[in-house]
C-alpha atoms as a PDB file:
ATOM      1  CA  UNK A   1      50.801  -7.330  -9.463  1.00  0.00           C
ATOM      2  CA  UNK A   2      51.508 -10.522  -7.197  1.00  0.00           C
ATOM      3  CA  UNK A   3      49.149 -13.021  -7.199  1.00  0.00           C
ATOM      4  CA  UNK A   4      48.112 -11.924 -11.049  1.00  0.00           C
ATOM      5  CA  UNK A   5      43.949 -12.538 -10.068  1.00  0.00           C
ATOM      6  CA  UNK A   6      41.766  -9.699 -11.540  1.00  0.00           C
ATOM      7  CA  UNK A   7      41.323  -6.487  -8.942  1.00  0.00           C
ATOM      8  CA  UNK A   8      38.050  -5.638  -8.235  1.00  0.00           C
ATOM      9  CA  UNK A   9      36.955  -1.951  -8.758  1.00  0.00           C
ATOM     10  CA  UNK A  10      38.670  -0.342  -5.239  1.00  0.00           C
ATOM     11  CA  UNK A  11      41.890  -2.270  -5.515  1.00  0.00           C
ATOM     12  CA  UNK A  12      44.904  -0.332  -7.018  1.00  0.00           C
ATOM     13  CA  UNK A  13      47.894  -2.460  -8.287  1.00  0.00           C
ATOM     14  CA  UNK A  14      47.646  -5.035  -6.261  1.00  0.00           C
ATOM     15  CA  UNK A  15      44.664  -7.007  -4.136  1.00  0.00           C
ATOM     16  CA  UNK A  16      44.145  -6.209  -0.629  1.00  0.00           C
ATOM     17  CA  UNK A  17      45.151 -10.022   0.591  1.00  0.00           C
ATOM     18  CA  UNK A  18      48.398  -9.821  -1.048  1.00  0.00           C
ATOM     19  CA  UNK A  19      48.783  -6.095   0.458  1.00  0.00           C
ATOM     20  CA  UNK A  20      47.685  -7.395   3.521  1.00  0.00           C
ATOM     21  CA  UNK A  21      50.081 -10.197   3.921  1.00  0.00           C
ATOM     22  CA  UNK A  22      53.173  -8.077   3.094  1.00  0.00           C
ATOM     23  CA  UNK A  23      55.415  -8.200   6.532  1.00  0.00           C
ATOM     24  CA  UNK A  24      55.145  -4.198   7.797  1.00  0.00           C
ATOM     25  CA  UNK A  25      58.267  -3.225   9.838  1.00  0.00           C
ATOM     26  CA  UNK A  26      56.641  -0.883  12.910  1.00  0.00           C
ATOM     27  CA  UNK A  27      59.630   0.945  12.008  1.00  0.00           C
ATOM     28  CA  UNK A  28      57.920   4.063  11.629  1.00  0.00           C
ATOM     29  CA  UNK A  29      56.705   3.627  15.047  1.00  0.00           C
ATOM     30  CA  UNK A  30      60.309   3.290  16.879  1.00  0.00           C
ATOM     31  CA  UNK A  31      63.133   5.663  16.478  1.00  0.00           C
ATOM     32  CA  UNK A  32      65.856   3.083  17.618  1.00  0.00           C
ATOM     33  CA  UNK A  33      64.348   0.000  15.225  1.00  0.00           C
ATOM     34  CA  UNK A  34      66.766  -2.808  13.737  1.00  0.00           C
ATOM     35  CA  UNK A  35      67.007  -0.513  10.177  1.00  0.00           C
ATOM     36  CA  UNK A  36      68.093   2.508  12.555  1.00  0.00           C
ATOM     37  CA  UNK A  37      70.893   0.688  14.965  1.00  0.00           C
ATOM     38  CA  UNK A  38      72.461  -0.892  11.292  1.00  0.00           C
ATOM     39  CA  UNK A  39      72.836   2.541   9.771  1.00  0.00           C
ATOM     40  CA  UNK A  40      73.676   5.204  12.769  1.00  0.00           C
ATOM     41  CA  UNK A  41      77.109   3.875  13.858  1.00  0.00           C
ATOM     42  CA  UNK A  42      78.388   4.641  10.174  1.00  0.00           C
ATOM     43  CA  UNK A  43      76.880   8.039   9.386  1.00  0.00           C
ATOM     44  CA  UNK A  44      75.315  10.809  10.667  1.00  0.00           C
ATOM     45  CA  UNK A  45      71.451   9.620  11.167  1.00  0.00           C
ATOM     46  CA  UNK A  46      68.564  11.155  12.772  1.00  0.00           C
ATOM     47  CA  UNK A  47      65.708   8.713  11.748  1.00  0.00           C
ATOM     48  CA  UNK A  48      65.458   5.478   9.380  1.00  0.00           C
ATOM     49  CA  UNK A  49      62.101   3.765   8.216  1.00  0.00           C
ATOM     50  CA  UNK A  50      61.208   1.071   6.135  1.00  0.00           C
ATOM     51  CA  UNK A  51      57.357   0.082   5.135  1.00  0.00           C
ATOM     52  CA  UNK A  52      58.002  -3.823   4.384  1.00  0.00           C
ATOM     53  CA  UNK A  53      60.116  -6.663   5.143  1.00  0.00           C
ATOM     54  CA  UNK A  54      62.023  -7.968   1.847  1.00  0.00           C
ATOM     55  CA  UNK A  55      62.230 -11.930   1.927  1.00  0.00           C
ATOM     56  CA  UNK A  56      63.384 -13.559  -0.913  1.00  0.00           C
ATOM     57  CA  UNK A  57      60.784 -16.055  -2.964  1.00  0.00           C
ATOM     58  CA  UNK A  58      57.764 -14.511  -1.139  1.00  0.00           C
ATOM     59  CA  UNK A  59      55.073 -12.060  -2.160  1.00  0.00           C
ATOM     60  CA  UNK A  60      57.574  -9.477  -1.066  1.00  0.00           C
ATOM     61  CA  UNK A  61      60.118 -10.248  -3.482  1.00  0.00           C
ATOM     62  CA  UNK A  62      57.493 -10.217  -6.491  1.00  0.00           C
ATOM     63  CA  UNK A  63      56.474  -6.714  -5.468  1.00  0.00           C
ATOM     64  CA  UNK A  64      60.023  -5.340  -5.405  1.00  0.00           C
ATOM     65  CA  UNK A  65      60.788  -7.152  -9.168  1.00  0.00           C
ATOM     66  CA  UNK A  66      57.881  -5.684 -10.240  1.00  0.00           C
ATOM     67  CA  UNK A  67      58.508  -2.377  -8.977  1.00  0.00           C
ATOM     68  CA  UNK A  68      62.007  -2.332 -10.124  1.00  0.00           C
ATOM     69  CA  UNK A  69      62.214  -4.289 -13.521  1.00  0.00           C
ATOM     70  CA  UNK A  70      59.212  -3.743 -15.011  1.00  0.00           C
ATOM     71  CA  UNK A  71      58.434   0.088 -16.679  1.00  0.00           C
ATOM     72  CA  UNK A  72      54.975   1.053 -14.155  1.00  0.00           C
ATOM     73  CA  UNK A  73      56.266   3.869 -12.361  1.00  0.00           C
ATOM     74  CA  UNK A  74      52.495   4.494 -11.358  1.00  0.00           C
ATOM     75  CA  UNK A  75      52.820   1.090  -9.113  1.00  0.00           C
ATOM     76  CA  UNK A  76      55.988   2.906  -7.517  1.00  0.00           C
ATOM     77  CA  UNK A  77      54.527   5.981  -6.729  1.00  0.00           C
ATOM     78  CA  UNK A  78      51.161   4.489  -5.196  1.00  0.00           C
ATOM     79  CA  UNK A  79      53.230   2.276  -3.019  1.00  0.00           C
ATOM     80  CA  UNK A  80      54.923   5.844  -2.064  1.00  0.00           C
ATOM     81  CA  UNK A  81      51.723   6.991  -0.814  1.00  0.00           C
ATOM     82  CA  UNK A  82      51.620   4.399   1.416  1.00  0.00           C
ATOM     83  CA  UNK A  83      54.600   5.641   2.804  1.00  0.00           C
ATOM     84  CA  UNK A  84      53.492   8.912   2.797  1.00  0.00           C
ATOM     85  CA  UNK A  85      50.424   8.039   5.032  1.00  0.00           C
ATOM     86  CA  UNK A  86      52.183   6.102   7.446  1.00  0.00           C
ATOM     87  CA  UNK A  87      55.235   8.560   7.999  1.00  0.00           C
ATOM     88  CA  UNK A  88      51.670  11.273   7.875  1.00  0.00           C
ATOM     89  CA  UNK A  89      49.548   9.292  10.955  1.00  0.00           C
ATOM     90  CA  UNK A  90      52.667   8.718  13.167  1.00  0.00           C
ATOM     91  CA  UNK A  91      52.685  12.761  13.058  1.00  0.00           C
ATOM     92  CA  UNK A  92      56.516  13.063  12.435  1.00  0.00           C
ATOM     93  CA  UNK A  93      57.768  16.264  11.155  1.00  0.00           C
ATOM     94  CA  UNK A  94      58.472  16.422   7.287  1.00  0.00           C
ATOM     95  CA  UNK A  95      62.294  17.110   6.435  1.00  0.00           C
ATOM     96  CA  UNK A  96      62.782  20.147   3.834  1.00  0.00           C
ATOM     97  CA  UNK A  97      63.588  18.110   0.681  1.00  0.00           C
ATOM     98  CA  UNK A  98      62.869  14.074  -0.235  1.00  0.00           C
ATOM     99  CA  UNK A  99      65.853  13.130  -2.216  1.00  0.00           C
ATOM    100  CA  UNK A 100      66.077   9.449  -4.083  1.00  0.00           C
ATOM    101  CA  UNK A 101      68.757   7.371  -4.388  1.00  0.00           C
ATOM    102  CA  UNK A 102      69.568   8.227  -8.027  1.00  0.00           C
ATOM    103  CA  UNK A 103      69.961   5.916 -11.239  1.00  0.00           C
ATOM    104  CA  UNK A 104      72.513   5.839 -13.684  1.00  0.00           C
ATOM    105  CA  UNK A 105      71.160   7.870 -16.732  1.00  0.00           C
ATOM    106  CA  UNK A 106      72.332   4.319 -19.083  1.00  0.00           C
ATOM    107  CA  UNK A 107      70.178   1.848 -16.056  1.00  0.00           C
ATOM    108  CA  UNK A 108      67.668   4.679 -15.957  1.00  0.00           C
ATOM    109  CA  UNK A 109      67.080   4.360 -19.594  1.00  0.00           C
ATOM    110  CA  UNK A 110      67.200   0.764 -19.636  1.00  0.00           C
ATOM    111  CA  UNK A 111      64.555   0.226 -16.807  1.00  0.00           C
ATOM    112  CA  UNK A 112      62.150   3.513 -18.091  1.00  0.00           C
ATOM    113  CA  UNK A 113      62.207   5.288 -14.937  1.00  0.00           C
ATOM    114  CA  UNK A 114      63.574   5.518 -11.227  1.00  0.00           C
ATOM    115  CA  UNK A 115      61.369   3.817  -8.724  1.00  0.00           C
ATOM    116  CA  UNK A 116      63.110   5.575  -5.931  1.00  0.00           C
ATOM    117  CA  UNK A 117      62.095   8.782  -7.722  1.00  0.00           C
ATOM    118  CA  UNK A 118      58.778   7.507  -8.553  1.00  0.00           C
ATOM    119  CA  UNK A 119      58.229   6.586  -4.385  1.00  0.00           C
ATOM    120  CA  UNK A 120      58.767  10.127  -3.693  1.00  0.00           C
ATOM    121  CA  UNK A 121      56.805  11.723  -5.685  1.00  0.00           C
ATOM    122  CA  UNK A 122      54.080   9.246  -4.406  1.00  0.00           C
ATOM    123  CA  UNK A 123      54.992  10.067  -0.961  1.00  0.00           C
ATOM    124  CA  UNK A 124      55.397  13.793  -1.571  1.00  0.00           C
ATOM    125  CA  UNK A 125      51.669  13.567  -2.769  1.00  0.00           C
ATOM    126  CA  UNK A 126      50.851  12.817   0.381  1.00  0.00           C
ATOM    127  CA  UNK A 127      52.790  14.998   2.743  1.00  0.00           C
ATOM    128  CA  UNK A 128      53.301  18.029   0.008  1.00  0.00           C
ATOM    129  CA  UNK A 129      57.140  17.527   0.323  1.00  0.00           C
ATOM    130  CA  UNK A 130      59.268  19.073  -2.088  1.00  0.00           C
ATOM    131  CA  UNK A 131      61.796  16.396  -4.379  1.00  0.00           C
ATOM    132  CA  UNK A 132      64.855  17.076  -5.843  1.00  0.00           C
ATOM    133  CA  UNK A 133      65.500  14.261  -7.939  1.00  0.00           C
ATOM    134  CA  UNK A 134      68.464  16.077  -9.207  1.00  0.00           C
ATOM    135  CA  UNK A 135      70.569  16.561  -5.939  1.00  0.00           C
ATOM    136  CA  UNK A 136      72.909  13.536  -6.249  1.00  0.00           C
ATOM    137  CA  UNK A 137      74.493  12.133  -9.448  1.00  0.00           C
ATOM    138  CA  UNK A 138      75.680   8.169  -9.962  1.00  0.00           C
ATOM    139  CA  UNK A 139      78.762   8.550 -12.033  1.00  0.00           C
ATOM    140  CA  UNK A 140      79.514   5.256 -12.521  1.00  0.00           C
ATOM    141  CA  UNK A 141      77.553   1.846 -14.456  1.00  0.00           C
ATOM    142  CA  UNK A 142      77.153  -1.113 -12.864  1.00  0.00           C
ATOM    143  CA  UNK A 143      75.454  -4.523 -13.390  1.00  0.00           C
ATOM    144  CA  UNK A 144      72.582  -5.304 -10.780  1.00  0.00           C
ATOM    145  CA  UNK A 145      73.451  -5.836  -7.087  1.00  0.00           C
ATOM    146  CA  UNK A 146      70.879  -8.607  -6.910  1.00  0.00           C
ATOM    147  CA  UNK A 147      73.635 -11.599  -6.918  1.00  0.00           C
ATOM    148  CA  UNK A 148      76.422  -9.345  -4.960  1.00  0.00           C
ATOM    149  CA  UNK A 149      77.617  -9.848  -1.314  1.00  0.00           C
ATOM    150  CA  UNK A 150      78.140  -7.309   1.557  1.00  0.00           C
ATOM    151  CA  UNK A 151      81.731  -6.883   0.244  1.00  0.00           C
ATOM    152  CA  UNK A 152      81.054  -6.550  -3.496  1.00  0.00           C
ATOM    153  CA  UNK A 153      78.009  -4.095  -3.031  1.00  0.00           C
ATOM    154  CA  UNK A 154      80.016  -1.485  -0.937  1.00  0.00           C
ATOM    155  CA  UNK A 155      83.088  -1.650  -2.874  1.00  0.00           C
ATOM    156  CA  UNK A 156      80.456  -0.961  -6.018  1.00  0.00           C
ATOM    157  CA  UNK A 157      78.889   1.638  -3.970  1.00  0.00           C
ATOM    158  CA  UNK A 158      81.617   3.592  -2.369  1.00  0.00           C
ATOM    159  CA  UNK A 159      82.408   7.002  -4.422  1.00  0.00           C
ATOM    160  CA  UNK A 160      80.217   6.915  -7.329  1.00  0.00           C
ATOM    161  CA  UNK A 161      77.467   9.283  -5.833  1.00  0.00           C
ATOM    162  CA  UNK A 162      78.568  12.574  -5.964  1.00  0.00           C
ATOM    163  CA  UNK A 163      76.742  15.997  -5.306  1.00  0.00           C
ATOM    164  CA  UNK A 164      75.039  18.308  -8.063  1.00  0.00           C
ATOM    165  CA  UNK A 165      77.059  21.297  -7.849  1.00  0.00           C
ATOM    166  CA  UNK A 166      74.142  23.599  -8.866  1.00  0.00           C
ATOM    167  CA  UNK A 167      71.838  22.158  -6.232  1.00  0.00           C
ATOM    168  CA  UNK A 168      72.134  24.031  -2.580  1.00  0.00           C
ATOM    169  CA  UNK A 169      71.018  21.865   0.245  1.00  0.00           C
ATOM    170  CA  UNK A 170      73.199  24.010   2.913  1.00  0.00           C
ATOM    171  CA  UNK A 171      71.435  23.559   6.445  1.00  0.00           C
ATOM    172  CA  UNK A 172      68.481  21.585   5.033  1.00  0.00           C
ATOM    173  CA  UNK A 173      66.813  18.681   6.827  1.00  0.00           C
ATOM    174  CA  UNK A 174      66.734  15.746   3.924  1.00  0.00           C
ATOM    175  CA  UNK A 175      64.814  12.199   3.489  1.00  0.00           C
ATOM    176  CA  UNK A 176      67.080   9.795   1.338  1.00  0.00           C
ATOM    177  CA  UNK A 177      64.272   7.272  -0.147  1.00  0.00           C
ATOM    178  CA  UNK A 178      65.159   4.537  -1.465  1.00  0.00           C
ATOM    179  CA  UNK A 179      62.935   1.269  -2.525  1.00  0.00           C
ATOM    180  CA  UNK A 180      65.292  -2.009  -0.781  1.00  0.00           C
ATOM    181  CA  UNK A 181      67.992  -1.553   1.724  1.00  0.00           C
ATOM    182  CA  UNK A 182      69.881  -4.465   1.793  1.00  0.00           C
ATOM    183  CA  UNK A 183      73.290  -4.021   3.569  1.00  0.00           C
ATOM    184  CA  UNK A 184      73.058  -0.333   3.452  1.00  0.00           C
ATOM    185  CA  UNK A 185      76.354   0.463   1.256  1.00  0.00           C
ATOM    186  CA  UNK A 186      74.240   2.286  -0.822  1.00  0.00           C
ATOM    187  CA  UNK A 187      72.076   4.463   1.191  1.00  0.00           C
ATOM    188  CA  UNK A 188      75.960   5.231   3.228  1.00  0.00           C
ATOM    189  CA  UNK A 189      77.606   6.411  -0.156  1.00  0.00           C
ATOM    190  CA  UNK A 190      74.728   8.441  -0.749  1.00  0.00           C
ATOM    191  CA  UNK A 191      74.625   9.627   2.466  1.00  0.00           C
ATOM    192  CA  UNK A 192      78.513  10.746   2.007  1.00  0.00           C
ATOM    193  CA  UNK A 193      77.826  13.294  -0.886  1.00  0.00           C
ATOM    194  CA  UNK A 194      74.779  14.575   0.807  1.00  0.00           C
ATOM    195  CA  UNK A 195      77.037  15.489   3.929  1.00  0.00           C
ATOM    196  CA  UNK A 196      79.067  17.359   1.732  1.00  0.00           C
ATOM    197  CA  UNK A 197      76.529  19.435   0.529  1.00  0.00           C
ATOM    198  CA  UNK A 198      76.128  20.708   4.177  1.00  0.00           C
ATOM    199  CA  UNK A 199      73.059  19.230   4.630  1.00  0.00           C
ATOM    200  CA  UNK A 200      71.949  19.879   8.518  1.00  0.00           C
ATOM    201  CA  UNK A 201      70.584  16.059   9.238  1.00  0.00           C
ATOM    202  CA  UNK A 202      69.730  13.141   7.385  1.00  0.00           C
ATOM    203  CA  UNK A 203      66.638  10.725   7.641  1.00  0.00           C
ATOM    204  CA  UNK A 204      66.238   7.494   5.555  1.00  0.00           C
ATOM    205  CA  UNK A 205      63.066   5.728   4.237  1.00  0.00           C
ATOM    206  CA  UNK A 206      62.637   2.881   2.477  1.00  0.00           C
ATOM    207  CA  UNK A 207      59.886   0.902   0.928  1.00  0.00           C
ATOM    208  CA  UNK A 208      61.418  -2.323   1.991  1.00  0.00           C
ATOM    209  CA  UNK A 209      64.256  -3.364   4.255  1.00  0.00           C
ATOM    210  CA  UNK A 210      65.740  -7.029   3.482  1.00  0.00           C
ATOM    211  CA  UNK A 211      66.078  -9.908   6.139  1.00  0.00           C
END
């Protein structure tokens, strides 16, 4: 999946030097990490993770594109059990519901699935979480935030999550997932509608946080 060599009969997706060398946060091991201090002075925020470092024109970077652009939602949800396993051995309590950060249906169709959606169901595998993949809606089409400064992505982020009106999170505990965080404009509009479903506290995990 990175370095393109053949796996060998126990490696899945990708080879164990290339999984080796990706940059792990120790995130999951610190409430008050660098992901965490970003994020809590905007919203309401009892936790944020991230698995991996994103660095552009690095192994990193080849695993996200991969992940994202290319239809293998099985290599999304595997890389969700990791996350499941390492949010598992550092013995945190599950929240209620995992919720990911939602597609538009037109982007959903054009890529063949959600990887956010696909990393929770990999890391609900793991910790026998519950996923609503349904509880937020993105209203509104837009091209790819990979080009797009700070400014641009939260003025293309703000207001175009909204809540599912049929979906009642009132006075749950929920874990936004989410496969990049960037400058977090994303996972804060998300975090907007969640808030006004009532939800009781938020926690954030991502597969990748960018630097």
């Amino acid at each position: 999946m990175v370095c393109k060599r053949l796996l060998y009969e126990k490696e899945k997706h990708i080879c164990l030097h290339c999984l080796y060398a990706l940059p792990r946060t120790g995130f999951i091991q610190r409430k008050e990490n660098e992901l965490f201090m970003k994020l809590a002075n905007r919203f309401p925020l009892e936790s944020a993770q991230a698995l991996f470092f994103f660095n552009k024109n690095n192994n990193s970077q080849k695993l996200l594109h991969g992940i994202k652009y290319h239809p293998k939602p099985n290599h999304a949800q595997w890389f969700g059990t990791l996350m499941g396993q390492a949010w598992w051995e550092s013995e945190r309590t599950c929240p209620d519901v995992l919720v990911p950060v939602p597609l538009h249906k037109k982007r959903q169709r054009e890529r063949g699935y959600n990887q956010s959606e696909a990393l929770a169901n990999g890391f609900a595998a793991i910790t026998q979480a519950s996923v609503l993949s349904n509880a937020l809606c993105r209203n509104i089409y837009r091209s790819s935030q990979t080009s797009k400064g700070k400014n641009e992505r939260w003025v293309s982020a703000e207001s175009i999550y909204t809540k599912n009106e049929s979906i009642d999170l009132q006075g749950k505990s929920v874990l936004l997932i989410d496969d990049v965080i960037t400058t977090g404009s994303t996972i804060e509009a998300c975090s907007q509608a969640l808030f006004a479903m009532e939800i009781s506290e938020l926690h954030v995990y991502s597969l990748s946080m960018a630097v």
